[in-house]
N, C-alpha and C. Protein backbone atom coordinates (compact mmCIF):
# COMPACT_ATOMS: atom_id res chain seq x y z
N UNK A 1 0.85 -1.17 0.00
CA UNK A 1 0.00 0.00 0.00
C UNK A 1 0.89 1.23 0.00
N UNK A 2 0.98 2.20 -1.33
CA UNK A 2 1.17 3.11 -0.79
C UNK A 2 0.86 4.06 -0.25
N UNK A 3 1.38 5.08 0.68
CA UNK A 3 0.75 6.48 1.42
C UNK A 3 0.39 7.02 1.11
N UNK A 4 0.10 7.26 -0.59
CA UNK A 4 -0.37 7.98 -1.38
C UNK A 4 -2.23 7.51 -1.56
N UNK A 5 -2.39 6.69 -1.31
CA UNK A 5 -3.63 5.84 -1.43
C UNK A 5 -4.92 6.46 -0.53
N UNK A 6 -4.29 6.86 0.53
CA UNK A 6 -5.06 7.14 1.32
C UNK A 6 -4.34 8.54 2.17
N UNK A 7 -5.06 9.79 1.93
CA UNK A 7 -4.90 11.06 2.62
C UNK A 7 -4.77 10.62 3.94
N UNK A 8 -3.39 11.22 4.71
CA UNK A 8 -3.70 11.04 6.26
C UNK A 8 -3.51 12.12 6.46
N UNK A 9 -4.28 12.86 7.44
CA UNK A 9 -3.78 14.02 8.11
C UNK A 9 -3.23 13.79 9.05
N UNK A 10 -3.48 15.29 10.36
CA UNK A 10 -2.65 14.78 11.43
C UNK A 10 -3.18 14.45 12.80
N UNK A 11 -4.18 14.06 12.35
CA UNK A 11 -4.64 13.53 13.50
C UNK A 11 -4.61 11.89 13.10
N UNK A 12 -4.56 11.07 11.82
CA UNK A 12 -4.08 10.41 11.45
C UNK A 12 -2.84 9.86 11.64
N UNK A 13 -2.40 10.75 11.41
CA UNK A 13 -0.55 10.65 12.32
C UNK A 13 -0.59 10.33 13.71
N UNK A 14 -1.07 10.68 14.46
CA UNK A 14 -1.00 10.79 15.96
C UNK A 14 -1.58 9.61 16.23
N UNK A 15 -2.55 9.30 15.56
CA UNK A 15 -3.36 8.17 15.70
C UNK A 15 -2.85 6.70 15.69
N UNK A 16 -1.56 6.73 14.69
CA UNK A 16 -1.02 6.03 13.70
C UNK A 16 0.62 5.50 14.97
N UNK A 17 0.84 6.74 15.65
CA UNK A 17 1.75 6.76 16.17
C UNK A 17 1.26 6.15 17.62
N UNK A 18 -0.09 6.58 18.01
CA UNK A 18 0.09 6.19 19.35
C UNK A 18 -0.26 4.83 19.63
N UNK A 19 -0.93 4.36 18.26
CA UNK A 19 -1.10 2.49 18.81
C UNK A 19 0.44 2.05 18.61
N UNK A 20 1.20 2.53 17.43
CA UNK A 20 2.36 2.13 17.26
C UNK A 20 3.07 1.85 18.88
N UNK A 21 3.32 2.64 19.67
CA UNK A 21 3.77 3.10 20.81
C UNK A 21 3.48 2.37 21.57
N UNK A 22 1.73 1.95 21.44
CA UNK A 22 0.96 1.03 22.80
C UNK A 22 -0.16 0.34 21.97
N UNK A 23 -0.11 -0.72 21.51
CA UNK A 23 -0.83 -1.82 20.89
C UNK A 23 -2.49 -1.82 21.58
N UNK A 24 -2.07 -1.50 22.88
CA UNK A 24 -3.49 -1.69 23.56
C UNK A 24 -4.07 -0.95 24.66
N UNK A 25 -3.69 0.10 23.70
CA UNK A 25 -4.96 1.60 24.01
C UNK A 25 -5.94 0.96 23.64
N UNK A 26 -6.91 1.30 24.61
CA UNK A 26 -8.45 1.38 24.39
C UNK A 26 -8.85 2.64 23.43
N UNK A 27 -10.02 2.52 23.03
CA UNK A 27 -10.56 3.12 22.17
C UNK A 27 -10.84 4.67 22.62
N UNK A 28 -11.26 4.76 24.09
CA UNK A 28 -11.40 5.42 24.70
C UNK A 28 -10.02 6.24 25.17
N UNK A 29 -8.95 5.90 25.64
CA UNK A 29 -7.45 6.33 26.14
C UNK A 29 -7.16 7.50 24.20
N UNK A 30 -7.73 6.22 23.21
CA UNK A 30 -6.46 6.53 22.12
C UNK A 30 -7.68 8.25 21.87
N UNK A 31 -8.70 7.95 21.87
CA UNK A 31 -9.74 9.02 21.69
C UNK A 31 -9.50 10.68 22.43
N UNK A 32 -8.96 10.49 24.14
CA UNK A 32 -8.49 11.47 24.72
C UNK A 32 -7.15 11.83 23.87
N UNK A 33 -6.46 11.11 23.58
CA UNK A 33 -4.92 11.22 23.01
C UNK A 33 -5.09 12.09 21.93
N UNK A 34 -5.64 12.30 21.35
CA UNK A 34 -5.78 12.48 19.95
C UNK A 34 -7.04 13.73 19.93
N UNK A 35 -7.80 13.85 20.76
CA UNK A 35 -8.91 14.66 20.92
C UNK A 35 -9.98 14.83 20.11
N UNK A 36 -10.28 13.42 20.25
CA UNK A 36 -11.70 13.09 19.05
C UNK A 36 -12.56 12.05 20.08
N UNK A 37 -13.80 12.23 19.32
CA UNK A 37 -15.10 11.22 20.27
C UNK A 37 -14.36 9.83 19.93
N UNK A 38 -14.77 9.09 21.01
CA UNK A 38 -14.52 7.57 20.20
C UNK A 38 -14.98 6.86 19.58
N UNK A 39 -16.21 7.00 18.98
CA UNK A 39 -16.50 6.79 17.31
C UNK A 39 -15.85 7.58 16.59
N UNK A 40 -15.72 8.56 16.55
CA UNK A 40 -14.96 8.83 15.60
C UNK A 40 -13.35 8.14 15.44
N UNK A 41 -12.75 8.14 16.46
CA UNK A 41 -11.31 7.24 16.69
C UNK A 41 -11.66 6.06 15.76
N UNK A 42 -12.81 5.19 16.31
CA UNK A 42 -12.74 3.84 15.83
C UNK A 42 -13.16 3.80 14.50
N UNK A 43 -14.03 4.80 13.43
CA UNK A 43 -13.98 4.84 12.12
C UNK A 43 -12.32 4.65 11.45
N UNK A 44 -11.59 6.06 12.46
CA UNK A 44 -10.30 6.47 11.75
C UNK A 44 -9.17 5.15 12.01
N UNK A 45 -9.58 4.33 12.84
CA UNK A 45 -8.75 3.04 12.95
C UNK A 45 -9.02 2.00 12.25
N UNK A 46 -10.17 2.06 12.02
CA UNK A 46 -10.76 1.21 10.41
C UNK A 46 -10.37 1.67 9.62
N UNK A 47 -10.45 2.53 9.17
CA UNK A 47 -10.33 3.18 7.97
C UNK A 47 -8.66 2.83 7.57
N UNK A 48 -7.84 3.24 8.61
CA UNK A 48 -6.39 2.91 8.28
C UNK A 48 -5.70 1.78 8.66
N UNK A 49 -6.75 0.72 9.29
CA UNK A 49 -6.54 -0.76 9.05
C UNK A 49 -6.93 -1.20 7.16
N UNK A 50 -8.23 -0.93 7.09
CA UNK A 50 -8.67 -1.53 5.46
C UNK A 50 -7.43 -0.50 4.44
N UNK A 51 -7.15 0.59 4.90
CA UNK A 51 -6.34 0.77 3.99
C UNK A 51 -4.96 0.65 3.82
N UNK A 52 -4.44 -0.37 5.04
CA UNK A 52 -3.13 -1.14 4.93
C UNK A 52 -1.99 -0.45 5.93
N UNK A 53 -2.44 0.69 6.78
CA UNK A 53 -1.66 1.29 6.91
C UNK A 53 -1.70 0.68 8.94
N UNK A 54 -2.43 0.05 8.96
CA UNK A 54 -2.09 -1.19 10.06
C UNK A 54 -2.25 -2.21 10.02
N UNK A 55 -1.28 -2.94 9.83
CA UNK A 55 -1.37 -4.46 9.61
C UNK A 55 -1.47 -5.44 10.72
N UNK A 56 -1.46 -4.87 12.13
CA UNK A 56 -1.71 -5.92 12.97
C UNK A 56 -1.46 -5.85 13.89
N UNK A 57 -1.11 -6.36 14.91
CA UNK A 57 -0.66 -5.71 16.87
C UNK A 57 -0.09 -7.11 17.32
N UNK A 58 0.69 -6.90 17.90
CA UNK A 58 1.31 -8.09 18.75
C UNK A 58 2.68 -7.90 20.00
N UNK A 59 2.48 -8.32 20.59
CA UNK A 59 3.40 -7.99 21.67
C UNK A 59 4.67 -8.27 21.67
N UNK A 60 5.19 -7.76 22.32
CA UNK A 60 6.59 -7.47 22.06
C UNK A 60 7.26 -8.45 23.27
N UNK A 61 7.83 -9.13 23.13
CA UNK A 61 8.06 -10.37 23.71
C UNK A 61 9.62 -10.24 24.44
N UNK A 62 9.94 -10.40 25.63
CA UNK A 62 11.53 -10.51 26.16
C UNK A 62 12.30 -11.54 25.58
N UNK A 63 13.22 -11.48 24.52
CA UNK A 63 13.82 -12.51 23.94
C UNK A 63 15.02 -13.00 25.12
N UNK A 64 15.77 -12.11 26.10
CA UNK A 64 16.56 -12.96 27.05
C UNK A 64 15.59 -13.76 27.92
N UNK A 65 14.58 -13.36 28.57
CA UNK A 65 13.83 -14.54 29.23
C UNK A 65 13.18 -16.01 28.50
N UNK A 66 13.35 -15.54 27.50
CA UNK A 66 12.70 -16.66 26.26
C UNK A 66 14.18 -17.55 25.98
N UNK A 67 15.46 -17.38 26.35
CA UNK A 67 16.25 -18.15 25.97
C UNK A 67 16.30 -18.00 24.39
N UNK A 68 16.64 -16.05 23.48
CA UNK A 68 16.42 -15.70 22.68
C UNK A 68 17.75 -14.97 22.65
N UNK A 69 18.60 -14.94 23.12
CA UNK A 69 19.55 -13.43 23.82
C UNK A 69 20.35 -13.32 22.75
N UNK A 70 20.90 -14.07 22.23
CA UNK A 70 21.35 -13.96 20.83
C UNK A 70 21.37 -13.39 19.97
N UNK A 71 21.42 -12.17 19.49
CA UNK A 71 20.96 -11.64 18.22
C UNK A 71 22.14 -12.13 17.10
N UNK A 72 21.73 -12.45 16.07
CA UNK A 72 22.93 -12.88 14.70
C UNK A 72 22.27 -12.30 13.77
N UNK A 73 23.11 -11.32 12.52
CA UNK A 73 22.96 -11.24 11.47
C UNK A 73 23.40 -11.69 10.46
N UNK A 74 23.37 -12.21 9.43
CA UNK A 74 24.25 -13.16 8.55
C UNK A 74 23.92 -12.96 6.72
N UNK A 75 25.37 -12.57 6.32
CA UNK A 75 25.08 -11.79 5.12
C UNK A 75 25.28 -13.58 4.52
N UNK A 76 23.95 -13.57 3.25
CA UNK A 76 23.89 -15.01 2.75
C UNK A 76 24.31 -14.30 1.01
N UNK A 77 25.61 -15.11 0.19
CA UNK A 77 25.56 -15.19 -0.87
C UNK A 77 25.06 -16.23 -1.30
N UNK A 78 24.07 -16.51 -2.56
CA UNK A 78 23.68 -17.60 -3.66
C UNK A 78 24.62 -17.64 -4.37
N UNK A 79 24.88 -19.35 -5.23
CA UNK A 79 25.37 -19.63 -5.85
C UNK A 79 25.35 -18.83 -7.45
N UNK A 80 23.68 -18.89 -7.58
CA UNK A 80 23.04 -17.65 -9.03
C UNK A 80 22.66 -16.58 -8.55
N UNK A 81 22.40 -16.25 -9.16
CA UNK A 81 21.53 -14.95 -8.92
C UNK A 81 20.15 -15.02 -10.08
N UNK A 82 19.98 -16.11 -10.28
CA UNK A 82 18.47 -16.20 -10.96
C UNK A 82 16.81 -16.07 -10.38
N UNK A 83 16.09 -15.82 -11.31
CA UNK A 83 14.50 -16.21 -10.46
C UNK A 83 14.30 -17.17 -9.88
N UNK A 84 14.93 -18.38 -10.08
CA UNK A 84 14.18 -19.91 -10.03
C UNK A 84 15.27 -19.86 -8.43
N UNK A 85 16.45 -19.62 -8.59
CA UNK A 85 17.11 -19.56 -7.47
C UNK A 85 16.69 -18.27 -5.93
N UNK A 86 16.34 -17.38 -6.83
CA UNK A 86 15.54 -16.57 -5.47
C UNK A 86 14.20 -16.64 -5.38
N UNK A 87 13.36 -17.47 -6.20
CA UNK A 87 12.37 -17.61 -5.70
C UNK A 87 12.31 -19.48 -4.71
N UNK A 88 13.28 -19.98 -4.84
CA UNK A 88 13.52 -21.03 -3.86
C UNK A 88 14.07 -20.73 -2.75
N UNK A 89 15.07 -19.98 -2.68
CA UNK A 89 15.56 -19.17 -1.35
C UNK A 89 14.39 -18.50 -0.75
N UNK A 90 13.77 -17.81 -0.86
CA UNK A 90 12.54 -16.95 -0.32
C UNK A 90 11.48 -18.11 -0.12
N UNK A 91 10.76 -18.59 -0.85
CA UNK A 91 10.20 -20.22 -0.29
C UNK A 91 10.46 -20.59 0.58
N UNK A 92 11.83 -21.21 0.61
CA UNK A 92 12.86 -21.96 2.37
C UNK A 92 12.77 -21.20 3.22
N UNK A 93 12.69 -19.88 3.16
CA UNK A 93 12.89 -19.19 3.87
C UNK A 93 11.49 -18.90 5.01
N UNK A 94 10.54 -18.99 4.21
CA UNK A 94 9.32 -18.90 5.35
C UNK A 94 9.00 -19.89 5.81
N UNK A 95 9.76 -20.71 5.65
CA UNK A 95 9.11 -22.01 7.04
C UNK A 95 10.31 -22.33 7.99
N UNK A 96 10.42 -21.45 8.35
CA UNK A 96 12.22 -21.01 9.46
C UNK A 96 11.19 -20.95 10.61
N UNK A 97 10.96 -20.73 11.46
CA UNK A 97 10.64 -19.63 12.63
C UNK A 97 11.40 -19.35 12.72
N UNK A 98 12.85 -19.69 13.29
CA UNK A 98 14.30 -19.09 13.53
C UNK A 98 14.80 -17.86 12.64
N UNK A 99 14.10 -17.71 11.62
CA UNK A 99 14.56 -16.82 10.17
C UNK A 99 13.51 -16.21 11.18
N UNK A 100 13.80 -14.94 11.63
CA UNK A 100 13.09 -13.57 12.43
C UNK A 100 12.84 -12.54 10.85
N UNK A 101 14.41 -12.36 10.50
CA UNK A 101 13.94 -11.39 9.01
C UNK A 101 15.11 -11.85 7.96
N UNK A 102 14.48 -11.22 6.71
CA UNK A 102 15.43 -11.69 5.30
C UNK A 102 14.96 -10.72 4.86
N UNK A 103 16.13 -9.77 4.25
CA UNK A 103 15.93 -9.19 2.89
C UNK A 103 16.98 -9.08 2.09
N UNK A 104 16.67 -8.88 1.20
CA UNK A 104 17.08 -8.89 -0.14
C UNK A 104 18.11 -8.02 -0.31
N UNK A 105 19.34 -7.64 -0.24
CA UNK A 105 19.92 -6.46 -0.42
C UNK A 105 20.51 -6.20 -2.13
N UNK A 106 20.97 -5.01 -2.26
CA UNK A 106 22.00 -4.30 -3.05
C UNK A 106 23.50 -4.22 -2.62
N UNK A 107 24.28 -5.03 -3.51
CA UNK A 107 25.74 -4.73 -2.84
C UNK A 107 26.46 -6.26 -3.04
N UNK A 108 26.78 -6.69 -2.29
CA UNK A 108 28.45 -7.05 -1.96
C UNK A 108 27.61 -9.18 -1.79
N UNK A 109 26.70 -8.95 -1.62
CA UNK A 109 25.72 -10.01 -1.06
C UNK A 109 24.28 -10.08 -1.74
N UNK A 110 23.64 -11.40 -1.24
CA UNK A 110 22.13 -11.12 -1.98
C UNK A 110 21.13 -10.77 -0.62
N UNK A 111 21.30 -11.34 0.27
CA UNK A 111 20.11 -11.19 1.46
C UNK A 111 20.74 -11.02 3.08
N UNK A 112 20.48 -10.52 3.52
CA UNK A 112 20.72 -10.09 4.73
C UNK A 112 19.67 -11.05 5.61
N UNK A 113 19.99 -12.06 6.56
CA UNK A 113 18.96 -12.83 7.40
C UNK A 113 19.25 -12.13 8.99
N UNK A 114 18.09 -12.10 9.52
CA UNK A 114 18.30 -12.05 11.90
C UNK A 114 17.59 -13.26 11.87
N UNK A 115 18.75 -13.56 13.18
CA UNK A 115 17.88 -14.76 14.28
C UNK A 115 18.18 -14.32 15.12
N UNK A 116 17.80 -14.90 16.26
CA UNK A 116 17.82 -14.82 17.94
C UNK A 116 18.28 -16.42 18.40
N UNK A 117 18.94 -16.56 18.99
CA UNK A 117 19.49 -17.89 19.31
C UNK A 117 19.91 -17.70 20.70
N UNK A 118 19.54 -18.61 21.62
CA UNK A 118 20.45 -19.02 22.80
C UNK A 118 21.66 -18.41 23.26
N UNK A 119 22.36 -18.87 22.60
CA UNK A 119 24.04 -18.36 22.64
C UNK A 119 24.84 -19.35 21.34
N UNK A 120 26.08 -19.30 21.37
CA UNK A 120 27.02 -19.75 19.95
C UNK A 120 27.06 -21.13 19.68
N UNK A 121 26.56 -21.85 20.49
CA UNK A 121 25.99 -23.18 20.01
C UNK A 121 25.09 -23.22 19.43
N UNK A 122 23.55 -22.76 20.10
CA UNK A 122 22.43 -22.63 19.29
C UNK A 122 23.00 -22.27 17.61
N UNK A 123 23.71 -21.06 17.69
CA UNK A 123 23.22 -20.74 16.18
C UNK A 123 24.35 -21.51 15.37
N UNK A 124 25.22 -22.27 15.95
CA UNK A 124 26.27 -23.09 14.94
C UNK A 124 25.32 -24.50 14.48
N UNK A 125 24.40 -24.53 15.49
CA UNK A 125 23.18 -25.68 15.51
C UNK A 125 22.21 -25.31 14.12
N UNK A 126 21.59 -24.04 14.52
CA UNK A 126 21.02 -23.15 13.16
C UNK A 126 21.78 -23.19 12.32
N UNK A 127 22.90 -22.55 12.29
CA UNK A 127 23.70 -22.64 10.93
C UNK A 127 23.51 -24.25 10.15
N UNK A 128 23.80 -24.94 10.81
CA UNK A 128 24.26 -26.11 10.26
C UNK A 128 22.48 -26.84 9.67
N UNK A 129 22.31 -27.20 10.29
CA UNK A 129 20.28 -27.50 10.24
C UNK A 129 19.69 -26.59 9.23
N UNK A 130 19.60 -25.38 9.92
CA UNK A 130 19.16 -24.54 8.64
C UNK A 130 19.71 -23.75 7.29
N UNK A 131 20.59 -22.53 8.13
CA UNK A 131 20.77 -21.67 7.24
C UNK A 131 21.88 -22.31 5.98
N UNK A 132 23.00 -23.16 6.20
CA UNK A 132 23.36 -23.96 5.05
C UNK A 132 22.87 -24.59 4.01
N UNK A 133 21.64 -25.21 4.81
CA UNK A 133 20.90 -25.87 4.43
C UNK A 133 19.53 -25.51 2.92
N UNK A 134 19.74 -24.13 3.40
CA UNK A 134 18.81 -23.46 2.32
C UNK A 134 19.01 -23.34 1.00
N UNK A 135 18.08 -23.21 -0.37
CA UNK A 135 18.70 -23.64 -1.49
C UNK A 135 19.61 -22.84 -2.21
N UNK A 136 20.89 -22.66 -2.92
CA UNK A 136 21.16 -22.06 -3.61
C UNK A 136 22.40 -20.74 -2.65
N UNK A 137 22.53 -21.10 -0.90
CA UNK A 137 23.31 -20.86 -0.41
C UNK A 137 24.59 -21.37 -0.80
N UNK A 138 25.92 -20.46 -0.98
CA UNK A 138 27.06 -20.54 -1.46
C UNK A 138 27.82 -19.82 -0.46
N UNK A 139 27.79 -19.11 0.72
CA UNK A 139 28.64 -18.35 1.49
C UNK A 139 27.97 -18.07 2.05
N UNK A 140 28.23 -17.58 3.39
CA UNK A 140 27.33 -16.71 4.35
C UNK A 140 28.72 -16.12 5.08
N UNK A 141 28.46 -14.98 5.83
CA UNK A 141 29.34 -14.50 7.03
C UNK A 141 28.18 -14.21 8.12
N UNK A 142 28.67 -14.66 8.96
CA UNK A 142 27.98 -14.26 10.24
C UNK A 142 28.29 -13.10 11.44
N UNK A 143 27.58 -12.16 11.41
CA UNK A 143 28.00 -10.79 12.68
C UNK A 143 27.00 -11.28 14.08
N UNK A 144 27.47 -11.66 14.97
CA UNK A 144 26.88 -11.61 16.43
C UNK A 144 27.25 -10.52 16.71
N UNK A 145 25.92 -10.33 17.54
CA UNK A 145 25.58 -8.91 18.17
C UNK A 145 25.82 -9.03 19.86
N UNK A 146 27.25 -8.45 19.66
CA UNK A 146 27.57 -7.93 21.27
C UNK A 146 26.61 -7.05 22.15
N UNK A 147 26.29 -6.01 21.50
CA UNK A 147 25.39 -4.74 22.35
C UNK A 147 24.56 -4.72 22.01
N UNK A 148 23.04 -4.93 21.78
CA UNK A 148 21.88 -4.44 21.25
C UNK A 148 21.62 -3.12 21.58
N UNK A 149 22.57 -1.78 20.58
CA UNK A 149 22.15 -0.52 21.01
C UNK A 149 20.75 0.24 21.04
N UNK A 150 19.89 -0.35 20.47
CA UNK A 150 18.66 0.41 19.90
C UNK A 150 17.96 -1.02 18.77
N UNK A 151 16.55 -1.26 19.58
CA UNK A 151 15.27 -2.12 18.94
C UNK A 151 14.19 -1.54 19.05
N UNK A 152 13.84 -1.08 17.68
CA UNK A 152 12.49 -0.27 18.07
C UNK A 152 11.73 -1.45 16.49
N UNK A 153 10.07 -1.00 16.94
CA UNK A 153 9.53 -1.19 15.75
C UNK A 153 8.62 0.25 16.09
N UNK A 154 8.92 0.98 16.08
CA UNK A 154 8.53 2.51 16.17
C UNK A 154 8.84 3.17 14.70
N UNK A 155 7.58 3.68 13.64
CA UNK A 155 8.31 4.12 12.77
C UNK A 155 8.39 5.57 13.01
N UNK A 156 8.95 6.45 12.05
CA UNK A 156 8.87 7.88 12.57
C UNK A 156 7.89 8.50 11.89
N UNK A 157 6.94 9.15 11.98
CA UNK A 157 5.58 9.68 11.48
C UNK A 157 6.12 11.09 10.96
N UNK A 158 7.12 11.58 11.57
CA UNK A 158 7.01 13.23 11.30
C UNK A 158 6.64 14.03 12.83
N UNK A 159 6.64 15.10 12.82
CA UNK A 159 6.39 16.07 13.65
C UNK A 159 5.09 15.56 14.26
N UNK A 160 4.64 14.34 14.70
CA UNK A 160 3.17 14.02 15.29
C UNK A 160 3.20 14.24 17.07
N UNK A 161 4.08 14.29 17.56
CA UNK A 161 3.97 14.13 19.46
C UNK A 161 4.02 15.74 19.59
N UNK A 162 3.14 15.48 20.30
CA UNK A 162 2.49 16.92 21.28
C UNK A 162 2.09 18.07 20.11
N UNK A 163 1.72 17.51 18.70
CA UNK A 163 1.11 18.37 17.78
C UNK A 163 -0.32 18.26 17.83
């Protein structure tokens, strides 16, 4: 969907930003926030659910208590660089749970993968089980993440807080 599809103003923005922030504002909380009745809120949260611009809510989960603490990023080269070969890589790729994200890059590599793993066994375990394992893999390097400086899924709206 693009942003272009659907006019948001800025109360749209604010709107947009504050479930971002807190998944589970009530209708009523997000309504004071924003300074609209709460029918009206809950049209404008329909409205920018059907038009793509919220796709869904889910909680944000402690990956060290989950035995998750791990963060790995791992630049994957393919053997080709064909359709038949990235559309089999991308296939394998969604029946991972361990595969957290993949994309596709520009540059030096074809896809950039995150997992969360245990610690350096787990993911030599992953490596080996999975991520080798996938089709049309020819190299990978792997970066473990010492510091997790900054995890947001916060996007930036623009000038929306305290407007």
């Amino acid at each position: 969907m693009q942003p272009t599809d659907t006019p948001l103003d800025r109360i749209d923005l604010r709107i947009l930003d504050a479930l971002q922030r807190d998944g589970r504002l009530s209708n009523l909380k997000l309504a004071e926030q924003v300074a609209l009745s709460p029918t009206a809120v809950l049209a404008r949260v329909q409205r920018l659910t059907k038009a793509g611009y919220i796709e869904g809510y889910a909680a944000r989960l402690n990956p060290e208590k989950l035995g998750r603490g791990l963060v790995v990023f791992v630049e994957v080269l393919l053997d080709r660089t064909t359709p038949h070969v990235f559309d089999a890589f991308k296939a394998a790729v969604q029946v991972h749970e361990d595969i957290l994200e993949c994309h596709m890059v520009a540059g030096g590599f074809d896809y950039l993968v995150k997992t969360r793993v245990a610690d350096m066994a787990a993911y030599r375990t992953f490596a080996g089980q999975v991520l080798w394992q996938l089709p049309g893999v020819r190299e990978t390097r792997t970066y473990a993440v010492m510091e997790e400086v900054k995890s947001t899924t916060v996007l930036p709206l623009g000038p929306v807080r305290g407007a």
